[in-house]
Protein backbone atom coordinates (compact mmCIF):
# COMPACT_ATOMS: atom_id res chain seq x y z
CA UNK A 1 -3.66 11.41 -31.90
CA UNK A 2 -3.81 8.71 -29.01
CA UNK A 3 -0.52 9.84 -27.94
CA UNK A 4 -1.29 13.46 -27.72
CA UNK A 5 -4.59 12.85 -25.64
CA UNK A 6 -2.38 10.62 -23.57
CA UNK A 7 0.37 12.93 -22.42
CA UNK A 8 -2.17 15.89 -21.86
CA UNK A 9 -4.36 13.68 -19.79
CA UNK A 10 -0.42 12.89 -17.94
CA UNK A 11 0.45 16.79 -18.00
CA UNK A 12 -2.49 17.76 -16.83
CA UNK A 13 -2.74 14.92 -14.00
CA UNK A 14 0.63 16.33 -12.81
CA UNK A 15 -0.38 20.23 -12.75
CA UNK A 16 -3.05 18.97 -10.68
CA UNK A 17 -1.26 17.31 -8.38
CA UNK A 18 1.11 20.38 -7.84
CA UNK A 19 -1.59 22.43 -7.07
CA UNK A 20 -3.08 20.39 -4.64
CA UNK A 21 0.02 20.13 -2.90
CA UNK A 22 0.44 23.60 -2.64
CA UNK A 23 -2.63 24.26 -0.56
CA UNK A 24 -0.98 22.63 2.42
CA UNK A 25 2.17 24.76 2.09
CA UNK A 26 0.39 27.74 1.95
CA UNK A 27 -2.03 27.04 5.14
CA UNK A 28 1.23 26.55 6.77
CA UNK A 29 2.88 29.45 5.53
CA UNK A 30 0.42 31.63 6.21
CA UNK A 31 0.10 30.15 10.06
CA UNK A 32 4.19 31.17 10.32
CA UNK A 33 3.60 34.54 9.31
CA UNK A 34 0.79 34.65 11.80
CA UNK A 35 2.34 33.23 14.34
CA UNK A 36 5.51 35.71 13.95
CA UNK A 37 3.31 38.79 13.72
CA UNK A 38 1.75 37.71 17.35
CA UNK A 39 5.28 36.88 18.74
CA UNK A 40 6.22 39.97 17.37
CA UNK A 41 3.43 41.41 18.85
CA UNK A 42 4.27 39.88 22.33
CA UNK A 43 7.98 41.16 22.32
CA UNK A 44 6.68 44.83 21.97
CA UNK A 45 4.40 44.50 24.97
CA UNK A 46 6.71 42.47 27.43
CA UNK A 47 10.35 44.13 26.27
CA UNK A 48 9.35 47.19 24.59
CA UNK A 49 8.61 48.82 21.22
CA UNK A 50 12.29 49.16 19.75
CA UNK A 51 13.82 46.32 20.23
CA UNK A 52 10.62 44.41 18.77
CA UNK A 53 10.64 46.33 15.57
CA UNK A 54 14.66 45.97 15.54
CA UNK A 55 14.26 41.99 16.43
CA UNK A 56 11.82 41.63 13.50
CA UNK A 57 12.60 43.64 10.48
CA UNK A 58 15.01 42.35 7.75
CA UNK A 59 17.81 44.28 6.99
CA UNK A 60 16.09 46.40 4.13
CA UNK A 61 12.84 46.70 6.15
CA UNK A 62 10.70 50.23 5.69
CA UNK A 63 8.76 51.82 8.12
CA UNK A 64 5.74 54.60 6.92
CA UNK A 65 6.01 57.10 9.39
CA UNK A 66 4.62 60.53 9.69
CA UNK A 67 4.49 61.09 5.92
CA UNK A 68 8.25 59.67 5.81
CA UNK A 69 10.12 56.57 5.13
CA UNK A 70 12.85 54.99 7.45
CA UNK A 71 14.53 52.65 5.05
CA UNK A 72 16.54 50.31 6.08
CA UNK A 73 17.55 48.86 9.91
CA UNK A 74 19.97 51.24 10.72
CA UNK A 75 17.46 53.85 10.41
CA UNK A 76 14.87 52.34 12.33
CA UNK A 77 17.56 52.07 14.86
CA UNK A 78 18.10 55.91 14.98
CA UNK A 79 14.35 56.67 14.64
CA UNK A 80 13.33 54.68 18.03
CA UNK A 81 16.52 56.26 19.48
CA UNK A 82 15.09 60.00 18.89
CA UNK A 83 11.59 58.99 20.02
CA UNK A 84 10.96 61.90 23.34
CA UNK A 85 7.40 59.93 23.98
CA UNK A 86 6.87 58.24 27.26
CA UNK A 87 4.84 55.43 28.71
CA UNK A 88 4.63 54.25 25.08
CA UNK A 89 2.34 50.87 24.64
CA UNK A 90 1.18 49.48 21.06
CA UNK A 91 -1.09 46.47 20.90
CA UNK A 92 -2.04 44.92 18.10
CA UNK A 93 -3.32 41.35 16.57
CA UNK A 94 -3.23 40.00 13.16
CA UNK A 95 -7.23 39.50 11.94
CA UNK A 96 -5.82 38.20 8.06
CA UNK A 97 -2.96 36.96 6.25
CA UNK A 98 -2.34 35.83 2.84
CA UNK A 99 1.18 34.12 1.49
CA UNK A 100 2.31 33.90 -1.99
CA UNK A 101 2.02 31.26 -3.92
CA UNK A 102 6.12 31.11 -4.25
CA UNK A 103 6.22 31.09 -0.41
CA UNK A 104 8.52 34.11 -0.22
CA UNK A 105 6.07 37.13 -0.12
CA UNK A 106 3.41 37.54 2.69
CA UNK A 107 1.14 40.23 4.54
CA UNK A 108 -1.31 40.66 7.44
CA UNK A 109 -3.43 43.61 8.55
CA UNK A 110 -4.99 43.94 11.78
CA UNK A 111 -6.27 46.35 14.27
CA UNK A 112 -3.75 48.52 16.78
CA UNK A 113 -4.27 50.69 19.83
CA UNK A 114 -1.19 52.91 20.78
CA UNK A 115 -0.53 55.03 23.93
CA UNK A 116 2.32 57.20 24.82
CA UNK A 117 2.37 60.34 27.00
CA UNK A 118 4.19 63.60 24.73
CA UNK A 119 6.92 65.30 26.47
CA UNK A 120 4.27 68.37 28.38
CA UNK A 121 2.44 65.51 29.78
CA UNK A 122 -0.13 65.26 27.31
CA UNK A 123 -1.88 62.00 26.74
CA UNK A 124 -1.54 60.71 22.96
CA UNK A 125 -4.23 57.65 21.99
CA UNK A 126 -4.58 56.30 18.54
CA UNK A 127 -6.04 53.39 17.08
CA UNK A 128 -6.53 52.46 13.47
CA UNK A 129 -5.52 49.18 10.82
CA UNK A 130 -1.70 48.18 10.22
CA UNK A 131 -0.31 46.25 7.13
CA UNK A 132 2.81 44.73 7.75
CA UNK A 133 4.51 42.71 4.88
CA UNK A 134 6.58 39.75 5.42
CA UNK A 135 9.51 38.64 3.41
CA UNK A 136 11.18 34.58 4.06
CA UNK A 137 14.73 35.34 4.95
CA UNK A 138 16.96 32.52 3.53
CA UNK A 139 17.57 30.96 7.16
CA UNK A 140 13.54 30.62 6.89
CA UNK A 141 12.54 33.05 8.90
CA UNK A 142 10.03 35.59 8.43
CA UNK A 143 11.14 39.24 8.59
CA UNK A 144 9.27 42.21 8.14
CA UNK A 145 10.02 44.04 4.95
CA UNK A 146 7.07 46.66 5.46
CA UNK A 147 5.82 48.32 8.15
């Protein structure tokens, strides 16, 4: 009986030690993701909407638009290539992010403004909530997987 109260006191010594030292890695995964939704963020605004979105989704990334799904980054390649809208800005800025436990899963939702002019001159101006979710890509990198 000695024995058994012995290695649960050890086994449960060394869960808790694992789960404290998890904490850190998940404040610092969670600054990454934030941190590469603002530089993502940054590219849109200084060298322009497609080549953000293209820089920063993985290779299976989906974008929601319009009621429809662009799978994949070939197809987010062709969508921003038929895009007719002009003067296009987007702005947006992280306000939460969470990161799996594992380290390989992660989200963040913030507020966006958009701006574009359509092609008869009209002005377009939306703003509303985005959820982008973030996959680690085995060179470490975050990529998004969601749009």
């Amino acid at each position: 009986m000695q024995r058994f109260i012995y290695l649960l006191f050890i086994g449960s010594f060394l869960i808790s030690c694992t789960m404290k030292n998890k904490k850190p890695a998940i404040e610092q995964w969670k600054a990454e993701i934030v941190k590469t939704e603002e530089a993502f963020a940054q590219m849109a605004a200084e060298r322009g909407i497609p080549e953000a979105f293209l820089h920063f989704a993985a290779e299976d990334a989906v974008l929601q638009r319009n009621n429809k799904l662009i799978e994949g980054k070939s197809a987010i390649s062709e969508y921003f290539a038929q895009q007719t809208l002009k003067e296009v800005k987007l702005s947006w800025h992280p306000d939460f992010a969470d990161v799996a436990a594992s380290g390989e899963l992660g989200y963040t939702y913030g507020k966006y403004t958009f701006s574009a002019v359509d092609t008869s001159g009209a002005a377009i101006n939306a703003d509303g909530i985005f959820h982008t979710v973030w996959k680690k890509q085995p060179d470490g990198e975050w990529k998004f997987v969601w749009d």
